[in-house]
C-alpha atoms as a PDB file:
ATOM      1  CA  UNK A   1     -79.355  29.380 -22.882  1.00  0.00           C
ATOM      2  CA  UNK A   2     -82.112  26.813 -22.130  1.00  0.00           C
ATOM      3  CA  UNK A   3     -83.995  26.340 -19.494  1.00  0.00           C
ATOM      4  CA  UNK A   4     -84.184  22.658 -18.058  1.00  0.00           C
ATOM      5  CA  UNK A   5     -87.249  21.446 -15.772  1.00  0.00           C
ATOM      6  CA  UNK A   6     -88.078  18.858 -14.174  1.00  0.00           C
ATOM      7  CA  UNK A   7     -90.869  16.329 -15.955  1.00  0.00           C
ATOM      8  CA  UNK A   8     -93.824  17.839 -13.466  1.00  0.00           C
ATOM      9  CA  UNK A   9     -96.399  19.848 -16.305  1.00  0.00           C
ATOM     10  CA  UNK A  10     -98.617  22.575 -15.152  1.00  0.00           C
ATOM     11  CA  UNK A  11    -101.870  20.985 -15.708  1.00  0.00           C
ATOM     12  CA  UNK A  12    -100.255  18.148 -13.150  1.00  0.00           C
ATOM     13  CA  UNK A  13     -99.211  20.897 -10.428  1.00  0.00           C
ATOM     14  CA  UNK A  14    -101.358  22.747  -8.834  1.00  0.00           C
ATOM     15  CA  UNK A  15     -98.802  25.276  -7.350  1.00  0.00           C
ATOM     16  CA  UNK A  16     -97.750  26.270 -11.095  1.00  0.00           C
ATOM     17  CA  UNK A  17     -98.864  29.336 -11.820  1.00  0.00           C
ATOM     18  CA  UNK A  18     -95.829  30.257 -14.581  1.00  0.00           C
ATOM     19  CA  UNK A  19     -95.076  27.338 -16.334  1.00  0.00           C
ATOM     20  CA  UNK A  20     -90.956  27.051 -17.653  1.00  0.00           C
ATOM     21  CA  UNK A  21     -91.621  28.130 -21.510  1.00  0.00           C
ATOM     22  CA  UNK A  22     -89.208  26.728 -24.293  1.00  0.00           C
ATOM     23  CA  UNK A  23     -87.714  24.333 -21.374  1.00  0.00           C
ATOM     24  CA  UNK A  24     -86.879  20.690 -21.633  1.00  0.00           C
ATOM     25  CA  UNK A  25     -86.856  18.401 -19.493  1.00  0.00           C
ATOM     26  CA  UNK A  26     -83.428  17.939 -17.243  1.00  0.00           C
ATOM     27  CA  UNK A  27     -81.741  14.382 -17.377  1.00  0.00           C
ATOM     28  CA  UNK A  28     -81.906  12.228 -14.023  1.00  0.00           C
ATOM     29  CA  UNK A  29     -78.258  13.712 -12.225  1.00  0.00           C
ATOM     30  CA  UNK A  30     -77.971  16.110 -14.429  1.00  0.00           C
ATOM     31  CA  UNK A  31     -78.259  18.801 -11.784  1.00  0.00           C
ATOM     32  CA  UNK A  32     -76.671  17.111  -8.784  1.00  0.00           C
ATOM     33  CA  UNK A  33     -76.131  19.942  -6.698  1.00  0.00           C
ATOM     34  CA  UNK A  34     -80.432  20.076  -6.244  1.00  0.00           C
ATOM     35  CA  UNK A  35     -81.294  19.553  -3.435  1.00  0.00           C
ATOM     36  CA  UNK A  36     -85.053  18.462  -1.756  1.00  0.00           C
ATOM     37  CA  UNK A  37     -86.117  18.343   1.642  1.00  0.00           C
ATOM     38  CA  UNK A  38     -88.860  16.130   2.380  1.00  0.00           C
ATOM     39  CA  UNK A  39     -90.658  14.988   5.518  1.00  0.00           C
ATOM     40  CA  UNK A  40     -89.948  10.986   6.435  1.00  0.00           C
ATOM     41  CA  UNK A  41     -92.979  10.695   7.882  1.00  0.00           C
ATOM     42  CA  UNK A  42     -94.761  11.305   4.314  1.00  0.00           C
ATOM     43  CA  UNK A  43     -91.569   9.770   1.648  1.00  0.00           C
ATOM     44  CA  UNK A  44     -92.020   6.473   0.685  1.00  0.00           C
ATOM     45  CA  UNK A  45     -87.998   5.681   0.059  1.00  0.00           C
ATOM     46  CA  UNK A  46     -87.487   2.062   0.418  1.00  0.00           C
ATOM     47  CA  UNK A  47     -83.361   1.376   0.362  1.00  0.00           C
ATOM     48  CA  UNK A  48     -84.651  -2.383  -0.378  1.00  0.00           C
ATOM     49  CA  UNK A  49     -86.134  -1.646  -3.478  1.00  0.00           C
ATOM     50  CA  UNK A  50     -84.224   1.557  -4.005  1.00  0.00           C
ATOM     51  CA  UNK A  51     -87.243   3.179  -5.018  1.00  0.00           C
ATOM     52  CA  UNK A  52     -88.769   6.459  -3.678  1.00  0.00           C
ATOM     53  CA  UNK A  53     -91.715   8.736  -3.647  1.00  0.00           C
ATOM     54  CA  UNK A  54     -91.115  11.886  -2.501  1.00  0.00           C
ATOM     55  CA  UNK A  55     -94.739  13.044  -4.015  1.00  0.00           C
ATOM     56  CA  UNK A  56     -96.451  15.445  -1.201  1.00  0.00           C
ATOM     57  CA  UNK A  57     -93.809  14.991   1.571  1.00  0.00           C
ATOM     58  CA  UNK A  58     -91.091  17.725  -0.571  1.00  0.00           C
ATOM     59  CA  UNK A  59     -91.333  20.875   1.248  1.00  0.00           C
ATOM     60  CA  UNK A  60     -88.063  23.230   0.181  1.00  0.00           C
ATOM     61  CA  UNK A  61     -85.299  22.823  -1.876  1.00  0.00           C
ATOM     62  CA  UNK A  62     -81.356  24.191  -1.662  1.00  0.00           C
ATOM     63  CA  UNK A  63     -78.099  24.114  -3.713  1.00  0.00           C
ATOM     64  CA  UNK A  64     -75.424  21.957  -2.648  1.00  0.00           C
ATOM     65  CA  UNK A  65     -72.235  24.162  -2.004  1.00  0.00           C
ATOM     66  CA  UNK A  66     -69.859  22.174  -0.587  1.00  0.00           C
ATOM     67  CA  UNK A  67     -69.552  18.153   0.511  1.00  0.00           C
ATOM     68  CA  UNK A  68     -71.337  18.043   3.468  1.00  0.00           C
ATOM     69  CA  UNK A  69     -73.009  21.632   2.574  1.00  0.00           C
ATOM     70  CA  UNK A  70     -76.421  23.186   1.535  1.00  0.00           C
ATOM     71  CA  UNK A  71     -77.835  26.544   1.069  1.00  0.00           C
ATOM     72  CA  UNK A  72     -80.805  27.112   1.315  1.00  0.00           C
ATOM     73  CA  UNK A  73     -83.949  29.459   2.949  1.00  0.00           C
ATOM     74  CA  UNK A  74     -84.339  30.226   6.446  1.00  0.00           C
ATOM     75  CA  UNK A  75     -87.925  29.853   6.307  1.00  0.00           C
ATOM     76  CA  UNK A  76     -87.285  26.648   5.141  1.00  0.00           C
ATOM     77  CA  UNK A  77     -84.805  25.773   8.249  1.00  0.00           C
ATOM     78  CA  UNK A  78     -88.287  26.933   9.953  1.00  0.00           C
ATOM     79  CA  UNK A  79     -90.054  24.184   8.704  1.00  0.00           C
ATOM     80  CA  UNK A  80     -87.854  21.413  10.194  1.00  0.00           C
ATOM     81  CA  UNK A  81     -89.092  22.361  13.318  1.00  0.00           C
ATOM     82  CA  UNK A  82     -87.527  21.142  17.149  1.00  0.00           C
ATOM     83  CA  UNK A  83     -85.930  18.127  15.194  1.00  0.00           C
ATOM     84  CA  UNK A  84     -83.849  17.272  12.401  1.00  0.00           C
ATOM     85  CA  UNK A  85     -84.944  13.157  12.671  1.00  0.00           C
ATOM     86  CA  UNK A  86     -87.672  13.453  10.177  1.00  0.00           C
ATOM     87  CA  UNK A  87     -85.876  15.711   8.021  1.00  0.00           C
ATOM     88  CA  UNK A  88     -84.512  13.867   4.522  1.00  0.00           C
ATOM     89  CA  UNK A  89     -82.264  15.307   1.685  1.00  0.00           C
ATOM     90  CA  UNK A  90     -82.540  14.041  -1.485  1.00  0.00           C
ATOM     91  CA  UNK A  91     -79.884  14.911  -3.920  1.00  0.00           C
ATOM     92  CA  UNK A  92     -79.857  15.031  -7.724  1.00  0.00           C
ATOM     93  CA  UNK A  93     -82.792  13.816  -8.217  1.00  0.00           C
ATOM     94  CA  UNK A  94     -85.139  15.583 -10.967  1.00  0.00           C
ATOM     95  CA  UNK A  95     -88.693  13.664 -10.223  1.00  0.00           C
ATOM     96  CA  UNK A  96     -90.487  13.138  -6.803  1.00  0.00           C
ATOM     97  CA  UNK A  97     -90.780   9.771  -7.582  1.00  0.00           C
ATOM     98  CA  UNK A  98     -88.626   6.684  -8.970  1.00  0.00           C
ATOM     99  CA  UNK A  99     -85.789   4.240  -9.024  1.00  0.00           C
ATOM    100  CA  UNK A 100     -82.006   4.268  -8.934  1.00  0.00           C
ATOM    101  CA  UNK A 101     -79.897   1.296  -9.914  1.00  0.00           C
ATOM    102  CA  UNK A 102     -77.910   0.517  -7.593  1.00  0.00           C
ATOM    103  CA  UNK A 103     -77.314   0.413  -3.283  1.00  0.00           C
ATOM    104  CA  UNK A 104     -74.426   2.676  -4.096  1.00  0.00           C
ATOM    105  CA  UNK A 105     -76.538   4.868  -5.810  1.00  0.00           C
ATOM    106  CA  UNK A 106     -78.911   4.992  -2.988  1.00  0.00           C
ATOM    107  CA  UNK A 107     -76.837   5.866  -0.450  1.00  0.00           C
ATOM    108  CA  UNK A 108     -75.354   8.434  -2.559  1.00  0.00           C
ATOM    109  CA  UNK A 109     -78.455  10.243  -3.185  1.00  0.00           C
ATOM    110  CA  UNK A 110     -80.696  10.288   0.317  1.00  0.00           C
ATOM    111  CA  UNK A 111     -79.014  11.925   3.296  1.00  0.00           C
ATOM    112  CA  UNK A 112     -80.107  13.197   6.876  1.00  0.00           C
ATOM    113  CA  UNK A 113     -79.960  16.304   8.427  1.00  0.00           C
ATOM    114  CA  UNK A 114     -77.356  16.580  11.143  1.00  0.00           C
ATOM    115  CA  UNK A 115     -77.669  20.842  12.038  1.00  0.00           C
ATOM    116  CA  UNK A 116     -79.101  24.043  10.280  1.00  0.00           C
ATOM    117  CA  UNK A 117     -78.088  27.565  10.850  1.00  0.00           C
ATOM    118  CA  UNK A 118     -80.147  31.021   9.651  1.00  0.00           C
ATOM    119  CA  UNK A 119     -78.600  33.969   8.680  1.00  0.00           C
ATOM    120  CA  UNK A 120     -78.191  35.907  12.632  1.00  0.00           C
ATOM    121  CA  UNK A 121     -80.585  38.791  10.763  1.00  0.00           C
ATOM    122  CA  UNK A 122     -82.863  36.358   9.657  1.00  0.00           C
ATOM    123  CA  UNK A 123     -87.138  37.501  11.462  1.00  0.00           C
ATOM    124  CA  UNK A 124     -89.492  35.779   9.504  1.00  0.00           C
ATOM    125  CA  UNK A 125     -91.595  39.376   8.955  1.00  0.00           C
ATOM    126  CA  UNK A 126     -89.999  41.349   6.825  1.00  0.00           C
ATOM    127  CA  UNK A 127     -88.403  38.385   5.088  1.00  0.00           C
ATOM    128  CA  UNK A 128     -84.742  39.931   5.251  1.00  0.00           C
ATOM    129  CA  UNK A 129     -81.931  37.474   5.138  1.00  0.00           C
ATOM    130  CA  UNK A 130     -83.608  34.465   4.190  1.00  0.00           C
ATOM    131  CA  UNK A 131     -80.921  32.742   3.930  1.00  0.00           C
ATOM    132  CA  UNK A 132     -79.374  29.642   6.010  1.00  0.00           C
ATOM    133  CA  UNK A 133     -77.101  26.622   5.187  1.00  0.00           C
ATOM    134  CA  UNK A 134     -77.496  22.876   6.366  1.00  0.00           C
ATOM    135  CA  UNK A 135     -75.365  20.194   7.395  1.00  0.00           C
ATOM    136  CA  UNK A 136     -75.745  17.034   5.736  1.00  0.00           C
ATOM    137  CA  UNK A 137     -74.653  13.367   7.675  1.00  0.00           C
ATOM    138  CA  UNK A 138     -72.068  11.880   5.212  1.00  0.00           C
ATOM    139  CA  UNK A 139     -70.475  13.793   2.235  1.00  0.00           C
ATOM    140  CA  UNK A 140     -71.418  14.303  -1.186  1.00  0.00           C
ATOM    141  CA  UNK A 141     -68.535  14.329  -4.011  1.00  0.00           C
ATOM    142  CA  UNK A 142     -70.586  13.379  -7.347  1.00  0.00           C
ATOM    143  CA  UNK A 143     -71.483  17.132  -7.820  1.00  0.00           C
ATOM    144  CA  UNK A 144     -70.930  20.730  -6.435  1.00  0.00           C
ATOM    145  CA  UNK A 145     -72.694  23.938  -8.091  1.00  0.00           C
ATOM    146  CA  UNK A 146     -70.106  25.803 -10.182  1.00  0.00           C
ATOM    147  CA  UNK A 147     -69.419  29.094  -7.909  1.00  0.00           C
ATOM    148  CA  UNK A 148     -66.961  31.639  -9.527  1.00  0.00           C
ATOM    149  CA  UNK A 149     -63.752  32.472  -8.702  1.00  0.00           C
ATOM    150  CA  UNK A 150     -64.391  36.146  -6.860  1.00  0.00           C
ATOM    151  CA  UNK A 151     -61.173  36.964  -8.938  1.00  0.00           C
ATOM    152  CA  UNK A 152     -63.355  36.603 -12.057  1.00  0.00           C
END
């Protein structure tokens, strides 16, 4: 099986410490169950030019899991602080910053916040159940992750 990653090398990001080896680089919606949470005070996404630069405002990531679905870390829920307002989802994208084609596309790809829960365990020291899910404002149908049937 190979590993896909995004188009970010580690000479470019200075948070890599283990580089993907033997990797390639993952196709723009390939993966459109990633999800990033960025602040909107720092994105540059402009619905006009459907363009966006997510490049320093991307501060956690998730897995969509259902439509209106994501999990994700409770000490990333953390991070949204008292309000979800600033809080944006981007989904399927594979760069911090570009293009997409189309209005539809646009919509279809940058999404708001509407609530957040944390696992009821969840203390931020130890770090046990890190774990929490977020609700998105409109649904997404273009691409769940593949969970197994529990039969299987």
């Amino acid at each position: 099986m190979t590993a896909k990653a995004g188009s970010v090398q580690p000479e470019n990001n200075p948070y890599s410490i283990n580089p993907i080896i033997g990797g390639e680089p993952a196709g723009q919606k390939e993966f459109p169950f990633n999800v990033v949470f960025y602040s909107k005070d720092l994105a540059k996404v402009d619905g006009k030019k459907l363009s966006y630069d997510l490049n320093g405002a991307n501060f956690c990531g998730g897995t969509l899991i259902q439509s209106k679905w994501i999990l994700t870390d409770a000490h990333c829920i953390d991070l949204f602080g008292s309000s979800y307002a600033n809080i944006g989802v981007a989904l399927g994208i594979n760069q911090l910053k570009g293009s997409v084609k189309t209005t539809a596309d646009f919509k279809s790809t940058f999404f708001n916040v509407v609530t957040a829960v944390r696992h009821e365990y969840y203390k931020t020291m130890p770090n046990n159940y890190d774990i929490g899910l977020v609700q998105i404002n409109d649904s997404f149908k273009n691409g769940l992750i593949y969970l197994p049937n529990p039969k299987n």
